[in-house]
Protein backbone atom coordinates (compact mmCIF):
# COMPACT_ATOMS: atom_id res chain seq x y z
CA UNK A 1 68.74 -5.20 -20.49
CA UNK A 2 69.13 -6.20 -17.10
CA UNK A 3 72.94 -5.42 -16.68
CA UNK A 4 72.17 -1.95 -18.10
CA UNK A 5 69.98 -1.45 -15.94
CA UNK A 6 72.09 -2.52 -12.81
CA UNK A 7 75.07 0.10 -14.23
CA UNK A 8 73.55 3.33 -14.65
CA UNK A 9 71.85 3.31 -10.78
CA UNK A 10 75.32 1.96 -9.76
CA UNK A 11 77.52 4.64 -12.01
CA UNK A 12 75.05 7.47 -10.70
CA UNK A 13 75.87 6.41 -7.10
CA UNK A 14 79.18 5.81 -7.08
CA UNK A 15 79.69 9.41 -9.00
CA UNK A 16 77.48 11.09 -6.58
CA UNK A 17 79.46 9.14 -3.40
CA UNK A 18 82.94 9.72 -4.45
CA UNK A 19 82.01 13.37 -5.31
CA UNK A 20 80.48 13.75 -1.00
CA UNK A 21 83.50 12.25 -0.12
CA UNK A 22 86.30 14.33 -1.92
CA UNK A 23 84.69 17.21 -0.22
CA UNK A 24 84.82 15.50 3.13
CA UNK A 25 88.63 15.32 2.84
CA UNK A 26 88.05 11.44 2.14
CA UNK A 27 87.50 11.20 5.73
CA UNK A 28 84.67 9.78 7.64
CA UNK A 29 82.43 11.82 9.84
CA UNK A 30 82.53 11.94 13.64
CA UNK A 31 80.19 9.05 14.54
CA UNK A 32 82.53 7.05 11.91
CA UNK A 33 85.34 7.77 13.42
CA UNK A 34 84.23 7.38 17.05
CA UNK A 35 83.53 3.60 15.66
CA UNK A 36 86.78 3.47 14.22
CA UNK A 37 88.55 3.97 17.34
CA UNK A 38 86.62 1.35 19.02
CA UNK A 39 87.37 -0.88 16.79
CA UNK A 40 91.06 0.05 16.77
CA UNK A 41 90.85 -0.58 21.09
CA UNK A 42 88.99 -3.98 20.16
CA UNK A 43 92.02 -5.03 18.13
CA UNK A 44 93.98 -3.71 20.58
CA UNK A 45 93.13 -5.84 23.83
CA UNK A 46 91.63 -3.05 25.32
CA UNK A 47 87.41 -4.01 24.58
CA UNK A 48 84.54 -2.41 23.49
CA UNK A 49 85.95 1.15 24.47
CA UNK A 50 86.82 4.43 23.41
CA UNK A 51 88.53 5.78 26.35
CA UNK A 52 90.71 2.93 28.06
CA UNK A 53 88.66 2.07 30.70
CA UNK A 54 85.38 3.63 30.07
CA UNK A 55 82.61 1.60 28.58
CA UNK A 56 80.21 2.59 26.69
CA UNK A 57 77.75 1.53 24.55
CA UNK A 58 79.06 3.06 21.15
CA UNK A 59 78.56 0.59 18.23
CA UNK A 60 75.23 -0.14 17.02
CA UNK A 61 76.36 -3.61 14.47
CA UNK A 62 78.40 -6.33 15.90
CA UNK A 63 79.17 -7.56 12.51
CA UNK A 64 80.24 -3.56 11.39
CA UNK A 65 82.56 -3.59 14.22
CA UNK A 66 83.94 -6.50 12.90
CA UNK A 67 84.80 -5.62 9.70
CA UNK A 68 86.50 -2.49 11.50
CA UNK A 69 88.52 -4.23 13.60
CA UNK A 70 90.29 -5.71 10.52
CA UNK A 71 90.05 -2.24 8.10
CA UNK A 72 91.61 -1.09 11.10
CA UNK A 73 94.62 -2.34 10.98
CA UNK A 74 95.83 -0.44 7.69
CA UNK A 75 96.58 3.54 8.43
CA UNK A 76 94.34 4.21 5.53
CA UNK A 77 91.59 2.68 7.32
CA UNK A 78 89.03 6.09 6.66
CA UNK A 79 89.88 5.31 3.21
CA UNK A 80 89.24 1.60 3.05
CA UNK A 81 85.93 2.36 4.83
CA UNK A 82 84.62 4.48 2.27
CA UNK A 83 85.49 1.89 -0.32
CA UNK A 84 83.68 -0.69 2.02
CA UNK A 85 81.03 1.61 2.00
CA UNK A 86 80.64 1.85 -2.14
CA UNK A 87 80.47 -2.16 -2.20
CA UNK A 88 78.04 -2.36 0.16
CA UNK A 89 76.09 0.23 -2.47
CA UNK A 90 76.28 -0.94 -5.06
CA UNK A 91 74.98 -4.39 -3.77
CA UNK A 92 71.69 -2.68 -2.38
CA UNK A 93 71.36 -1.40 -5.59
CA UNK A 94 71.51 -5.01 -7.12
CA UNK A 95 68.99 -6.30 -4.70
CA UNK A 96 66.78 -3.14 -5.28
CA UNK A 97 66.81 -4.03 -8.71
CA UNK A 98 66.31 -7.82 -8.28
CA UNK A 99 63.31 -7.21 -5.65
CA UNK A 100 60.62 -7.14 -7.67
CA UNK A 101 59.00 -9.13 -10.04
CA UNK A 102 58.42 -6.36 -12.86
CA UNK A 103 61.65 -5.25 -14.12
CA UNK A 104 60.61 -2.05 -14.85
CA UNK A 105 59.88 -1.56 -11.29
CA UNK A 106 62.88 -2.52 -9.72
CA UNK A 107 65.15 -0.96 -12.37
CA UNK A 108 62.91 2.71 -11.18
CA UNK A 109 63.35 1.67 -7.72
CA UNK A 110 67.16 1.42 -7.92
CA UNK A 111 67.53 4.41 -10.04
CA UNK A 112 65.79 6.78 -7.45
CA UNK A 113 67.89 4.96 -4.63
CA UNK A 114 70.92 5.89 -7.14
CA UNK A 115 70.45 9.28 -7.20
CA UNK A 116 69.35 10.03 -3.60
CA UNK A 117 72.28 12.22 -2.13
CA UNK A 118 71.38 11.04 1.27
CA UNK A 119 72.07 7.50 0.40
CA UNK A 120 75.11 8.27 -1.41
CA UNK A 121 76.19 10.91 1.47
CA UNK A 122 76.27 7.68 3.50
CA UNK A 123 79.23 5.70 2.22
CA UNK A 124 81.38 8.76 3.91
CA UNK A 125 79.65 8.35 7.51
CA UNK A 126 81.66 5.32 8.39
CA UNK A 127 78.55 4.07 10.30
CA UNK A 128 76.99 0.52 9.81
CA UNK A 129 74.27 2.54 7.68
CA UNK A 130 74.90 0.30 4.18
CA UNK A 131 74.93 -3.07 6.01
CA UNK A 132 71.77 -2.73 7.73
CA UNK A 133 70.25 -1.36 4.62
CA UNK A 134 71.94 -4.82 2.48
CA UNK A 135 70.07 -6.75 5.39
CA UNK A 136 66.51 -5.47 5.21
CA UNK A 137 67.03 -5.94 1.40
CA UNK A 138 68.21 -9.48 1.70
CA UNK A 139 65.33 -10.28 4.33
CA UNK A 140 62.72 -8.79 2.07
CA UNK A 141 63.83 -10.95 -0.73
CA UNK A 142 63.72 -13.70 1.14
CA UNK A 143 60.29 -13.22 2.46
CA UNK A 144 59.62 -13.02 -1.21
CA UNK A 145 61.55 -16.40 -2.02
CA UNK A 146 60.28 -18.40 0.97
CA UNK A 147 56.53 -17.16 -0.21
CA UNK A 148 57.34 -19.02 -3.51
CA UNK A 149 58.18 -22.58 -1.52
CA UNK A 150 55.16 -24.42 -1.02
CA UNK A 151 57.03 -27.65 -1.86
CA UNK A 152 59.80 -26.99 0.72
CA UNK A 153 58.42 -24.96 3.56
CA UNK A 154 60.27 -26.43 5.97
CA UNK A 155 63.24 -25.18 4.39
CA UNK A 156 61.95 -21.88 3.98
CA UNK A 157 60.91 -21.53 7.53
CA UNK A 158 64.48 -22.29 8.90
CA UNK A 159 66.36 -20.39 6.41
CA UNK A 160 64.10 -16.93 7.21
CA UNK A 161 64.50 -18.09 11.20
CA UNK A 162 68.42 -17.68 10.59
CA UNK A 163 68.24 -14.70 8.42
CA UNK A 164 65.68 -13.06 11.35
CA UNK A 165 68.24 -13.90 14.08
CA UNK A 166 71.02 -12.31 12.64
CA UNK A 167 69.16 -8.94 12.19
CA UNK A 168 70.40 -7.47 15.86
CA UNK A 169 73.99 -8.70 14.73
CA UNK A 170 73.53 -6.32 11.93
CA UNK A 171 71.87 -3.46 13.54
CA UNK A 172 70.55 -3.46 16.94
CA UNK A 173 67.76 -1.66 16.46
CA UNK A 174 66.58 -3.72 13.34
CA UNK A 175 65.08 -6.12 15.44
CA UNK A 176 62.23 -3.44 15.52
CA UNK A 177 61.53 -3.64 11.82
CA UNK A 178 62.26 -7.45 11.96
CA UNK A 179 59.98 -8.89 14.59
CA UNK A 180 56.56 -7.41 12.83
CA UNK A 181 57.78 -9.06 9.54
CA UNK A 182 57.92 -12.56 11.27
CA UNK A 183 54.56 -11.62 12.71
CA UNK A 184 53.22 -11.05 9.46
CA UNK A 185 54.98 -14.22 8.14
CA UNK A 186 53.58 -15.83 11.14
CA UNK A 187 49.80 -14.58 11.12
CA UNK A 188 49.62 -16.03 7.02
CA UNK A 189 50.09 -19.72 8.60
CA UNK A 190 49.35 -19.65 12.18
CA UNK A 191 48.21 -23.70 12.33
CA UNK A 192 51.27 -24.50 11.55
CA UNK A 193 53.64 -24.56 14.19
CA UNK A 194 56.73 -24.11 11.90
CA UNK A 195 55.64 -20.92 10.66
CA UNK A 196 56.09 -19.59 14.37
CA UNK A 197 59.84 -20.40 14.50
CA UNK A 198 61.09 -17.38 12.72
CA UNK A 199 58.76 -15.02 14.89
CA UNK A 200 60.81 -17.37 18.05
CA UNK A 201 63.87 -16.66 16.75
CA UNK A 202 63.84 -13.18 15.78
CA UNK A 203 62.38 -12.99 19.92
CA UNK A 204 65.30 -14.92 21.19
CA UNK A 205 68.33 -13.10 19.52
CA UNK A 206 66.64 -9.88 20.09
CA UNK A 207 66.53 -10.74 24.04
CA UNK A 208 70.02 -12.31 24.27
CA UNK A 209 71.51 -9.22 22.55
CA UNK A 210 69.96 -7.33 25.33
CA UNK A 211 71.26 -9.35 28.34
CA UNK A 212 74.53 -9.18 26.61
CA UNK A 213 74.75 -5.27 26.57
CA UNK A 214 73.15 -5.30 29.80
CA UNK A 215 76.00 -7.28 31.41
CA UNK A 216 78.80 -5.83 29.55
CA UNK A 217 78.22 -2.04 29.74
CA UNK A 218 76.24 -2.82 33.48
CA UNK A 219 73.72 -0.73 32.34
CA UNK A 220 70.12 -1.02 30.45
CA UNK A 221 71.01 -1.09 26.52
CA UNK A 222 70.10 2.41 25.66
CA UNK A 223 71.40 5.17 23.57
CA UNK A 224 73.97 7.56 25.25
CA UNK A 225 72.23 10.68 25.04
CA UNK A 226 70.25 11.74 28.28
CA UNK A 227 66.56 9.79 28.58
CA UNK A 228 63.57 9.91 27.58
CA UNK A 229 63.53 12.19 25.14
CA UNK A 230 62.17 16.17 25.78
CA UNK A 231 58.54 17.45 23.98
CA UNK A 232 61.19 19.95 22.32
CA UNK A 233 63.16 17.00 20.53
CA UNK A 234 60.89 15.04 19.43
CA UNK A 235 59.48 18.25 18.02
CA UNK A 236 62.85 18.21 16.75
CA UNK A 237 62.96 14.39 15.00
CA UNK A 238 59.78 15.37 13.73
CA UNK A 239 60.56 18.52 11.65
CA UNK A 240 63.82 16.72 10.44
CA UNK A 241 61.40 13.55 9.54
CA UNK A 242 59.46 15.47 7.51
CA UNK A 243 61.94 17.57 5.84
CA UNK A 244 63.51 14.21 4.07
CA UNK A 245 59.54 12.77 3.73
CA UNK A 246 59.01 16.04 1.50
CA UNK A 247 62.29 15.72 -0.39
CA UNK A 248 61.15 12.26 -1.44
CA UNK A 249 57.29 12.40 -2.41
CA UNK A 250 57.30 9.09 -4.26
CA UNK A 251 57.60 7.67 -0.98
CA UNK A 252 55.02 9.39 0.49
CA UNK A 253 52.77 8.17 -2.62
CA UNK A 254 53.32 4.91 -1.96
CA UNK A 255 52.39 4.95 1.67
CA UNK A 256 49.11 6.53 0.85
CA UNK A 257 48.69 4.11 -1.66
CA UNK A 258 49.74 0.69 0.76
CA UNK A 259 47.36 2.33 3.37
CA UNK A 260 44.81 2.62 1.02
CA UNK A 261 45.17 -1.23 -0.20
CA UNK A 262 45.53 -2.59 3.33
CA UNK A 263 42.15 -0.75 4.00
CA UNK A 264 40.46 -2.47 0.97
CA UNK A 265 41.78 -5.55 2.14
CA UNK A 266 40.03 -5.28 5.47
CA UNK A 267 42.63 -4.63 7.51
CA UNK A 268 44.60 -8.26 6.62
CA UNK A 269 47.68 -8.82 8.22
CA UNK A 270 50.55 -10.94 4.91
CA UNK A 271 53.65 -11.23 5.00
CA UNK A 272 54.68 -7.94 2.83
CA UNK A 273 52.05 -6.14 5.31
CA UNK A 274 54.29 -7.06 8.34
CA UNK A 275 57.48 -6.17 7.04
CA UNK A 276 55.79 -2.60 6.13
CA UNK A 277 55.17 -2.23 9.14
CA UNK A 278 58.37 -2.70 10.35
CA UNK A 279 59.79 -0.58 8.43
CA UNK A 280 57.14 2.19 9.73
CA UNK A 281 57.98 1.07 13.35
CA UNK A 282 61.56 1.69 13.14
CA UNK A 283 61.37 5.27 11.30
CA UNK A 284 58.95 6.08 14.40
CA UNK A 285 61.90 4.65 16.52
CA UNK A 286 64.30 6.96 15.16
CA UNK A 287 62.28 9.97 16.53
CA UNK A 288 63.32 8.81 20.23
CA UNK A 289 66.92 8.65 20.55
CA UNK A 290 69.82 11.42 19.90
CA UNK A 291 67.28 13.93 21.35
CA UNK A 292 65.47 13.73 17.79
CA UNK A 293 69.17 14.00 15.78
CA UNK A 294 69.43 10.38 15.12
CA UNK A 295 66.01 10.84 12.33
CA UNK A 296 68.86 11.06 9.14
CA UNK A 297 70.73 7.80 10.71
CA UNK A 298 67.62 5.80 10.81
CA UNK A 299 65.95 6.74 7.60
CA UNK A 300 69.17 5.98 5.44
CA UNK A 301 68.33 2.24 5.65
CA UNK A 302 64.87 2.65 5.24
CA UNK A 303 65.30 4.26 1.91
CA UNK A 304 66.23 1.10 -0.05
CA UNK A 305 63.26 -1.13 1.08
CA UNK A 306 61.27 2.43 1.28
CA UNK A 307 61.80 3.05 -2.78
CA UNK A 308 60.98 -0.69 -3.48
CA UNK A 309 57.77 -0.55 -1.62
CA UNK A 310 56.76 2.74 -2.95
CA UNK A 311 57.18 1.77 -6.69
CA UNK A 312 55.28 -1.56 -6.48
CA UNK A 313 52.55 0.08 -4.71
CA UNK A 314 52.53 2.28 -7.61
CA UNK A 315 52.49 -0.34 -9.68
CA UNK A 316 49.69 -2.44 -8.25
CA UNK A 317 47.71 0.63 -8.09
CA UNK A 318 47.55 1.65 -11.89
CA UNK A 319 48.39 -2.03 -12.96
CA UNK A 320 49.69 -0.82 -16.12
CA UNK A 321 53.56 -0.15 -17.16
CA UNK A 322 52.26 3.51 -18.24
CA UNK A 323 50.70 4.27 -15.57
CA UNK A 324 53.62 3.38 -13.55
CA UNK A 325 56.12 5.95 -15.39
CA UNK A 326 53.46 8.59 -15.32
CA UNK A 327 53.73 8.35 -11.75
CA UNK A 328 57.14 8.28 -11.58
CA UNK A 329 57.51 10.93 -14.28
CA UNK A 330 54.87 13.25 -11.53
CA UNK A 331 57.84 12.90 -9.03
CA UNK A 332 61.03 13.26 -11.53
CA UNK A 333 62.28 16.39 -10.23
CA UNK A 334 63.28 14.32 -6.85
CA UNK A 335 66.68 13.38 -7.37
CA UNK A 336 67.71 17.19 -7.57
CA UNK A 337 66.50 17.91 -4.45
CA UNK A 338 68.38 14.98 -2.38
CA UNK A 339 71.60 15.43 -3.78
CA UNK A 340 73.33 17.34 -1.52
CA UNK A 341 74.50 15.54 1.75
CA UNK A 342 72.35 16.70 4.85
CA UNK A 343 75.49 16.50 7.05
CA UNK A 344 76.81 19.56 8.63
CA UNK A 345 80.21 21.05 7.54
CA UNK A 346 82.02 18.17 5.91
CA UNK A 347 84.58 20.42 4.98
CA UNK A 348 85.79 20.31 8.21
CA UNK A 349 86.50 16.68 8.38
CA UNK A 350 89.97 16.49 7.16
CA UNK A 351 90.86 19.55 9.28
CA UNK A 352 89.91 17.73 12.41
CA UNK A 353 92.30 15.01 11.04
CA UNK A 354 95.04 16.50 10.73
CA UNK A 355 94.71 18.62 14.21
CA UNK A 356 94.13 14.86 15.96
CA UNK A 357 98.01 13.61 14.05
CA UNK A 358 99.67 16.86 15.30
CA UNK A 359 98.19 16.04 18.63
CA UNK A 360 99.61 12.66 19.01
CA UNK A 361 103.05 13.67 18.20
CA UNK A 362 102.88 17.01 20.27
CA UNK A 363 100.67 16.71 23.72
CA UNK A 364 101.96 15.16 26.36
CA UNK A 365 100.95 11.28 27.35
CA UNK A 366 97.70 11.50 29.75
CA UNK A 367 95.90 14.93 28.37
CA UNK A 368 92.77 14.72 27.96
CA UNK A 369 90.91 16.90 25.48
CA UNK A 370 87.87 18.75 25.51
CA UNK A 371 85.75 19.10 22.36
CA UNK A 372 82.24 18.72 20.78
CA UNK A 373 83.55 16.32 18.20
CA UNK A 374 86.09 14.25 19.10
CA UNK A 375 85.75 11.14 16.77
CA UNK A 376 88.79 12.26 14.39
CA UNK A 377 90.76 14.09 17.65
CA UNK A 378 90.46 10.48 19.13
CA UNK A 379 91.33 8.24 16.74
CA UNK A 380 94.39 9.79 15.30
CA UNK A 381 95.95 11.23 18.72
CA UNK A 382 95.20 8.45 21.07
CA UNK A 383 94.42 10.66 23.86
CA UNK A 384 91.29 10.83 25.98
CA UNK A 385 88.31 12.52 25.31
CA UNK A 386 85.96 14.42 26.79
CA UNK A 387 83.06 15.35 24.26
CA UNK A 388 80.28 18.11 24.76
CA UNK A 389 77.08 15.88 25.02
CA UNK A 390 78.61 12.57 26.59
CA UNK A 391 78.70 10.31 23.84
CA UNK A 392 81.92 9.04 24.70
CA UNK A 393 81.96 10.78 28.14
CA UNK A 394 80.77 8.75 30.98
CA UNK A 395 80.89 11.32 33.79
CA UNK A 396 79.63 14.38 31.30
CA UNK A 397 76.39 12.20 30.46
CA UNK A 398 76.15 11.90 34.17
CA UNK A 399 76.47 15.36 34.47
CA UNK A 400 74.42 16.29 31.98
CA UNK A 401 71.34 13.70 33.51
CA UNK A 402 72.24 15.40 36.90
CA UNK A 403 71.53 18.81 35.87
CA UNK A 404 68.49 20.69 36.44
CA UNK A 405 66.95 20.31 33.06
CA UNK A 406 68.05 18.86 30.42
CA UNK A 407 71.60 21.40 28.94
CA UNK A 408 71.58 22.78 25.58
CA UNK A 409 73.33 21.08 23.10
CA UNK A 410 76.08 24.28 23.17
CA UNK A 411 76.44 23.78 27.06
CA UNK A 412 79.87 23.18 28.18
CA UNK A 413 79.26 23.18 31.44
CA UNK A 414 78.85 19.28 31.92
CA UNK A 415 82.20 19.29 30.25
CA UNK A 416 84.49 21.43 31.67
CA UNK A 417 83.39 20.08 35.34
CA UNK A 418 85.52 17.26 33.98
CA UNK A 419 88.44 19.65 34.41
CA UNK A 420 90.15 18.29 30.72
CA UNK A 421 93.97 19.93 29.63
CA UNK A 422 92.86 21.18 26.43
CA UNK A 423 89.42 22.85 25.33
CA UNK A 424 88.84 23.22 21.60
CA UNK A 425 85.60 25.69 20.83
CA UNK A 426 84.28 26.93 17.65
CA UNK A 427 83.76 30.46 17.14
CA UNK A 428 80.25 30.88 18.33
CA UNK A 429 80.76 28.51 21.54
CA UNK A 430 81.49 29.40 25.22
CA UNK A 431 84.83 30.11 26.00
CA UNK A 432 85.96 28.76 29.20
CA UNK A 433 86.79 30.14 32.32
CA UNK A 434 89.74 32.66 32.10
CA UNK A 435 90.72 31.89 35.70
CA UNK A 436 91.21 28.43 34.92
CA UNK A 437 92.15 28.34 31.10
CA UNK A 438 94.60 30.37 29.22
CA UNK A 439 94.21 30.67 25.15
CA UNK A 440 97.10 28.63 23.47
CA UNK A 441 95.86 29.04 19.93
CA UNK A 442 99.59 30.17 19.03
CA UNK A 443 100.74 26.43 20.20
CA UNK A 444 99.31 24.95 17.00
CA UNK A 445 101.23 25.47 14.26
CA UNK A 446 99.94 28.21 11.44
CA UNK A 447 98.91 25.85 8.87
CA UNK A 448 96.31 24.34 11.01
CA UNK A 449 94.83 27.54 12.56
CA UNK A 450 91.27 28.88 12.24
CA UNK A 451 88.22 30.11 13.52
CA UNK A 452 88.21 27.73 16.17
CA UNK A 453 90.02 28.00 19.93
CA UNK A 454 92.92 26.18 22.09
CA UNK A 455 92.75 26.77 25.67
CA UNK A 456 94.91 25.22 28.15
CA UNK A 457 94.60 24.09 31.92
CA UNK A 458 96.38 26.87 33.44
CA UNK A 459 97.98 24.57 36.15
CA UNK A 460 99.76 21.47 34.40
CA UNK A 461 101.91 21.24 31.71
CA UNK A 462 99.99 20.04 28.25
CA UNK A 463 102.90 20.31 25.74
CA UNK A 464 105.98 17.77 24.97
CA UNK A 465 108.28 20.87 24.29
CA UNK A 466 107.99 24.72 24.88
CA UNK A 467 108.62 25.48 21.39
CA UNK A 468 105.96 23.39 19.09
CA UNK A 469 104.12 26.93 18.18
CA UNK A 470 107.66 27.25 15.84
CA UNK A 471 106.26 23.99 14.39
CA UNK A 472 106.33 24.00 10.48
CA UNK A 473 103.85 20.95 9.55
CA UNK A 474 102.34 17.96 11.70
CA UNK A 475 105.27 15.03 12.28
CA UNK A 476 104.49 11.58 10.42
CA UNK A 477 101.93 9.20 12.09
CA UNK A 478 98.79 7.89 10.80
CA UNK A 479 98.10 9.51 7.40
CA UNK A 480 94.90 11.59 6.85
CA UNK A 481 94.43 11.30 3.09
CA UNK A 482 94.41 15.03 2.17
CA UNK A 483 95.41 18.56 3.02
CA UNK A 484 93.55 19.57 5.58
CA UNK A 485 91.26 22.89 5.11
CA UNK A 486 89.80 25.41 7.49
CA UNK A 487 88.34 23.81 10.87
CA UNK A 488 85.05 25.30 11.73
């Protein structure tokens, strides 16, 4: 029974995943393909960059930026990612399913995770989402393995000190989730000094990571957006946290019901405790940066370990295998509500695509473009970028900081003080100044043209020949994987 159980979670997901990414244009979303290009400069000789010469603190996962560097190399590298992304998957799924020690549990567990859209939605990000989420479900397991050891706990204490260390390799933020699990693991045993070395070693990667970022981008590890965060986004983080908490009740249930055991207990500190409330640190982490938009980003990799924990709390709770599907059965209408991705306009993805290939083939060497998402612009025309908020932007987050208040997210002002060649807005954004842009919407050729518009610097030249508007199609260079529709 166990391999059928392992297939249907993993057919459900994979149908679910392929089915978010054909709509995206089997392209990757604009964080994915701001990490892509990174990881294309890496290979390149030209660092941890986006923008030649700019750096900026960009990828969250040494080891993701890794595997990107090589995926990277192939010009269907938004392809290979997404296929990346379905292994990675389907091997949470496995370790969902292997977790616990009821079968019954873990095979509920890994069905729910299955048919969550937001987890499937995921694979199409290009982020490091999956990996972290395969960590935290190899890390629980082996907090549940090293439990087991009494005979070799020696053993077990240096293999969960290597498996804590490489948490910030796999997610820098992890180490928030990872360090109150080696407390926990820690507290259980405190006479022995052995039990203290994965707690040390969690410590020590989690402070050489951060000298390391500190010396490289010359600046405090932080995230790019402006800091701290306003009352009105965390008002923000917390509507969008509680939108997905409500979409998924059966976690909720199982929080009330570990809360409700770890009160009985007298407030004991174990090792599952600890790595609970990791997990419960780091979704209150996600509240902080992205001015409250990085909430989605977080959760994902919570959901895995989030699903596990929820059904064995159910579990322990009614004690009975009945008891456990009544629960379940209270919750079953959950999968229909998660289905649909929570990303905004994927349809747009492949359009973006496309526009960044005719770009590369069409603007002149040196323009820089203007834009609020400039991942796919980037990566497949090579230019500079200037981007709305100042992810990739140096001088715009400056800008932005510099400001008198903190700008709206549909401010260009920060922006266009850059002074960039071309300005691409979407139909219910600022146009820029008609004094120092003209509209050049006709420049693009017909088959890329929508509600969005093209304004050029009014004094330089922006295009390789006067007469690309006559263009038919976009010339040959790196290969989007599909047609592209209607750019919003």
């Amino acid at each position: 029974m166990r391999p059928l159980f392992a297939i249907i979670p993993a057919i459900l997901f994979l149908a679910l995943a392929t089915s978010h990414c054909v709509r995206s244009g089997v392209q990757l979303d604009d964080a994915g393909y701001i990490a892509l290009r990174v990881a294309d400069n890496v290979r390149h000789g030209h660092g941890i960059v986006f923008n030649p010469g700019e750096r900026r603190d960009l990828v969250d996962s040494p080891v993701w930026l890794g595997i990107l560097t090589v995926l990277s190399v192939s010009e269907q590298a938004p392809l290979l990612v997404q296929v990346t992304g379905m292994l990675l998957g389907v091997c949470v799924l496995v370790l969902v399913l292997a977790g616990p020690r009821l079968l019954v549990a873990g095979a509920c567990a890994s069905l729910f995770l299955g048919l969550d859209g937001m987890f499937a939605a995921s694979v199409s990000s290009g982020t490091s989402s999956l990996l972290a989420s395969a960590y935290l479900m190899g890390l629980y397991l082996q907090l549940r393995r090293a439990r087991g050891r009494d005979e070799e706990p020696r053993h077990a204490n240096v293999m969960l000190a290597v498996w804590a260390a490489a948490g910030v390799l796999m997610r820098y933020e992890l180490a928030l989730a990872v360090v109150p699990a080696m407390i926990g693991w820690a507290a259980t045993d405190w006479r022995r000094p052995r039990a203290w070395l994965p707690l040390g070693s969690a410590l020590a990667s989690a402070m050489l990571c951060w000298a390391i970022r500190s010396h490289y981008f010359h600046a405090l590890p932080a995230t790019w957006q402006p800091w701290p965060p306003s009352p009105a986004s965390l008002q923000a983080g917390l509507r969008s946290l509680g939108d997905l908490a409500v979409r998924r009740p059966l976690v909720g249930i199982g929080v009330i019901v570990m809360l409700s055991t770890w009160v009985r207990g007298k407030f004991r500190i174990g090792r599952s405790t600890g790595f609970g409330w990791g997990l419960l640190v780091l979704a209150a982490f996600a509240l902080l940066p992205g001015a409250g938009h990085d909430v989605e980003r977080t959760v994902t990799i919570l959901l895995a370990p989030a699903y596990l924990l929820a059904v064995e709390s159910v579990w322990r709770g009614t004690r009975t295998r009945l008891g456990l599907v009544a629960a379940l059965l209270l919750v079953g209408a959950q999968p229909a509500r998660t289905w649909m991705a929570r990303t905004t306009t994927p349809e747009s993805r492949a359009g973006y695509a496309k526009l960044g290939e005719w770009l590369a083939t069409h603007a002149l060497p040196g323009t820089v473009v203007g834009a609020r998402q400039v991942g796919a612009l980037g990566y497949y025309s090579g230019l500079e970028m200037e981007d709305v908020l100042g992810q990739v932007s140096p001088r715009v987050a400056a800008a932005r900081r510099a400001s008198d208040g903190a700008p709206a997210a549909h401010d260009f002002a920060p922006m266009l003080r850059q002074e960039p060649d071309l300005v691409l807005t979407a139909h219910d954004e600022p146009v820029p100044s008609g004094i120092l842009y003209v509209p050049n919407l006709d420049a693009v050729p017909p088959a890329l043209r929508s509600d969005y518009g093209v304004y050029r610097w009014a004094g330089s030249p922006v295009w390789r020949t006067p007469t690309v508007a006559t263009a038919a199609a976009p010339a040959a260079g790196r290969t989007p994987s599909t047609s592209a529709p209607p750019v919003h």
